[in-house]
Protein backbone atom coordinates (compact mmCIF):
# COMPACT_ATOMS: atom_id res chain seq x y z
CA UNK A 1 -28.35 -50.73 -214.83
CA UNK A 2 -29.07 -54.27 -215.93
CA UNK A 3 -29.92 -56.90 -213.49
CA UNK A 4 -27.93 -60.19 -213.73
CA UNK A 5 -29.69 -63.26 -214.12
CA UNK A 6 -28.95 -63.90 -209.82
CA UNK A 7 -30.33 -60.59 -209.03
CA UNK A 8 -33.50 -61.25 -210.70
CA UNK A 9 -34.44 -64.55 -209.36
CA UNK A 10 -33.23 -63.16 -205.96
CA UNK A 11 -35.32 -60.45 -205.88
CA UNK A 12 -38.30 -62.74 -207.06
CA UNK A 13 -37.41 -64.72 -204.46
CA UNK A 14 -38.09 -62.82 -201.90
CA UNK A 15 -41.02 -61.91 -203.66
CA UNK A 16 -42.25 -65.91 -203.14
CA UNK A 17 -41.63 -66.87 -206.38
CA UNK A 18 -40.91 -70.44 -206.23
CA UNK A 19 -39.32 -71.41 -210.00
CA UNK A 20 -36.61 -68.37 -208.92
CA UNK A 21 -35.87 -70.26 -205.79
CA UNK A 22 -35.52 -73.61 -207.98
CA UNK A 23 -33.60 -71.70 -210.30
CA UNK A 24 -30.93 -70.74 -207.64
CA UNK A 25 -31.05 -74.11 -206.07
CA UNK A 26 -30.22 -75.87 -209.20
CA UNK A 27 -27.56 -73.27 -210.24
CA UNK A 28 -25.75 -73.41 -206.76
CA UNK A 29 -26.96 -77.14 -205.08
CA UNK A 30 -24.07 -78.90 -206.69
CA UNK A 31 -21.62 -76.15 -206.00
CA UNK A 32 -22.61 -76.13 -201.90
CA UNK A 33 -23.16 -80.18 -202.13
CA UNK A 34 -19.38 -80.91 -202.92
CA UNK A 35 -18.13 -78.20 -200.40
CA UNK A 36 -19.67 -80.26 -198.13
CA UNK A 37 -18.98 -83.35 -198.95
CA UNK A 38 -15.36 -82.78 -199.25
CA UNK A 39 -15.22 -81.50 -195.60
CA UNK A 40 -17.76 -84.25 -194.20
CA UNK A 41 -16.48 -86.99 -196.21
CA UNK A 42 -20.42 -88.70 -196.36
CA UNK A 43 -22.54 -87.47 -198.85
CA UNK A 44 -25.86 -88.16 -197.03
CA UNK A 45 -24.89 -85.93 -194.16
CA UNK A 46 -24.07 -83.86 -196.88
CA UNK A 47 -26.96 -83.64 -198.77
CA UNK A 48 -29.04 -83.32 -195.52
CA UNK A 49 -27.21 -80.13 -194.68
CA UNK A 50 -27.86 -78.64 -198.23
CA UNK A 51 -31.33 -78.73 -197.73
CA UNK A 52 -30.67 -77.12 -194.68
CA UNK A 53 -29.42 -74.62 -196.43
CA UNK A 54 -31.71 -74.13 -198.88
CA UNK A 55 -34.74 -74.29 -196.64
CA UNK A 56 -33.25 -71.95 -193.92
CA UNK A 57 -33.70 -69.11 -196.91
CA UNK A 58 -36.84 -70.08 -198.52
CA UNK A 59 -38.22 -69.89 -194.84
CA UNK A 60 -36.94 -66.72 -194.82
CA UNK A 61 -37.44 -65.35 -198.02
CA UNK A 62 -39.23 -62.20 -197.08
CA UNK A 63 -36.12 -60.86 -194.54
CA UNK A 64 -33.57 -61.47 -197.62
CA UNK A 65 -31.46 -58.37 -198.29
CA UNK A 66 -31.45 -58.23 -202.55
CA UNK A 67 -29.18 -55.36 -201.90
CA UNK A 68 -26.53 -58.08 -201.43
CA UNK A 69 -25.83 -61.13 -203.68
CA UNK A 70 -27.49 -64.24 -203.43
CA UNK A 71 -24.32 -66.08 -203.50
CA UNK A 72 -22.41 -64.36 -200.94
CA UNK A 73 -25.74 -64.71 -198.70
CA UNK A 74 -25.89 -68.60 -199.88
CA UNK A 75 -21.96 -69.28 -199.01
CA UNK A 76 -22.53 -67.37 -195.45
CA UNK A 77 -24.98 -69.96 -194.36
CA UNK A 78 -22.94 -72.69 -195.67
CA UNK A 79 -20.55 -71.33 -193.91
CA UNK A 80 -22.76 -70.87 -190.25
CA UNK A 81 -23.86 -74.31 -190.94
CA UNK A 82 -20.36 -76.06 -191.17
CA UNK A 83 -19.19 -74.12 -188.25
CA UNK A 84 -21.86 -75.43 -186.01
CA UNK A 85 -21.34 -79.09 -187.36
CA UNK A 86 -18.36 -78.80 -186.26
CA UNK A 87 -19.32 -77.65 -182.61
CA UNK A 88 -21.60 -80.29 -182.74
CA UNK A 89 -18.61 -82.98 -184.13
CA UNK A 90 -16.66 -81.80 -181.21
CA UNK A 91 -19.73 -82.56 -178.77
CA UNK A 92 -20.68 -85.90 -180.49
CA UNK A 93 -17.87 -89.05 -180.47
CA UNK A 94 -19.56 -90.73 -182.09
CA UNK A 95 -20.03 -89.12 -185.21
CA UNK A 96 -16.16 -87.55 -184.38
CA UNK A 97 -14.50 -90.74 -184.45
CA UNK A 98 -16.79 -91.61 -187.84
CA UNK A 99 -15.19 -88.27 -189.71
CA UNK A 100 -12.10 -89.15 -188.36
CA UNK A 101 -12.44 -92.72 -189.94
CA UNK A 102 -13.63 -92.20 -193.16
CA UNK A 103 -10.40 -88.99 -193.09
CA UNK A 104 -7.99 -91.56 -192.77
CA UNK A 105 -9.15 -94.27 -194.80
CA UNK A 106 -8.80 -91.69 -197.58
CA UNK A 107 -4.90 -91.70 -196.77
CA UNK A 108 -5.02 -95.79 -196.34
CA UNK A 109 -6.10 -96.07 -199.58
CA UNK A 110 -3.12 -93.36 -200.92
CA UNK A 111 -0.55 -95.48 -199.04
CA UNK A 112 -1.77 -98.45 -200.57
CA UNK A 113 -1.44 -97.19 -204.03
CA UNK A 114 2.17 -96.14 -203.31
CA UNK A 115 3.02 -99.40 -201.86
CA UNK A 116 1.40 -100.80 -205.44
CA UNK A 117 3.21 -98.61 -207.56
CA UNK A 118 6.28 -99.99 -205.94
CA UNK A 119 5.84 -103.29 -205.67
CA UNK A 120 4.85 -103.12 -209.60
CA UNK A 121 8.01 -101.02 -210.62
CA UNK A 122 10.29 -103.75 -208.38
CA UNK A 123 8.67 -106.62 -210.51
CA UNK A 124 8.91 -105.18 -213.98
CA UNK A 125 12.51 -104.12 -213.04
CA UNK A 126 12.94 -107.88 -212.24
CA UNK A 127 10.94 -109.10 -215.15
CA UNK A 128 13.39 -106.88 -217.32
CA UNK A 129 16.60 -109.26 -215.40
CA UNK A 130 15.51 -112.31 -217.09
């Protein structure tokens, strides 16, 4: 049976090998990095928790299981990590109320290009009058 490209740098890996772990980071970083961007809404928090990520398994390179894929292991700790920022969201107002802010201001800005998009078909409808 032939190894995918994954499997091999995941088994090297957990071997130490540090180009296989670069490998996988730049194959995946973007992939994780917009996941959590879209649910943090702040890219620096973001990128912060993708090298969280990352680090939590090249700390613990030599307990991976190769048995299992590297992505499915990479998405689980994604995964662990956005459920405890959220626990810690839910603990911390601060940072609550600033994920709730930066949430709605995405819909402000939708409203406001409805309200444009009428106002402009109202004046080219009255533009078309005279």
């Amino acid at each position: 049976m032939d190894l995918s490209e994954d499997e091999k740098w995941f088994i090297q890996l957990q071997q130490s090998n540090e180009i296989a772990f670069r490998n996988l980071y730049e194959k995946y970083s973007v992939r994780i990095l917009k996941r959590f961007s879209r649910l943090l809404k702040d890219e620096k928090i973001a990128k912060q928790i993708l090298q969280d990520v990352f680090l939590k398994i090249r700390d613990r390179h030599e307990m991976l299981d190769t048995e299992k894929s590297f992505r499915s292991y990479l998405f689980q700790i994604a995964k662990n990590r956005e459920i405890v920022i959220f626990h810690k969201v839910m603990l911390d107002n601060d940072f609550m109320n600033h994920i709730i802010y930066l949430s709605t201001e995405v819909c402000r800005h939708a409203e406001q290009v409805v309200q444009f998009k009428k106002n402009n078909a109202i004046f080219e409808k009255a533009l078309k009058i005279f």
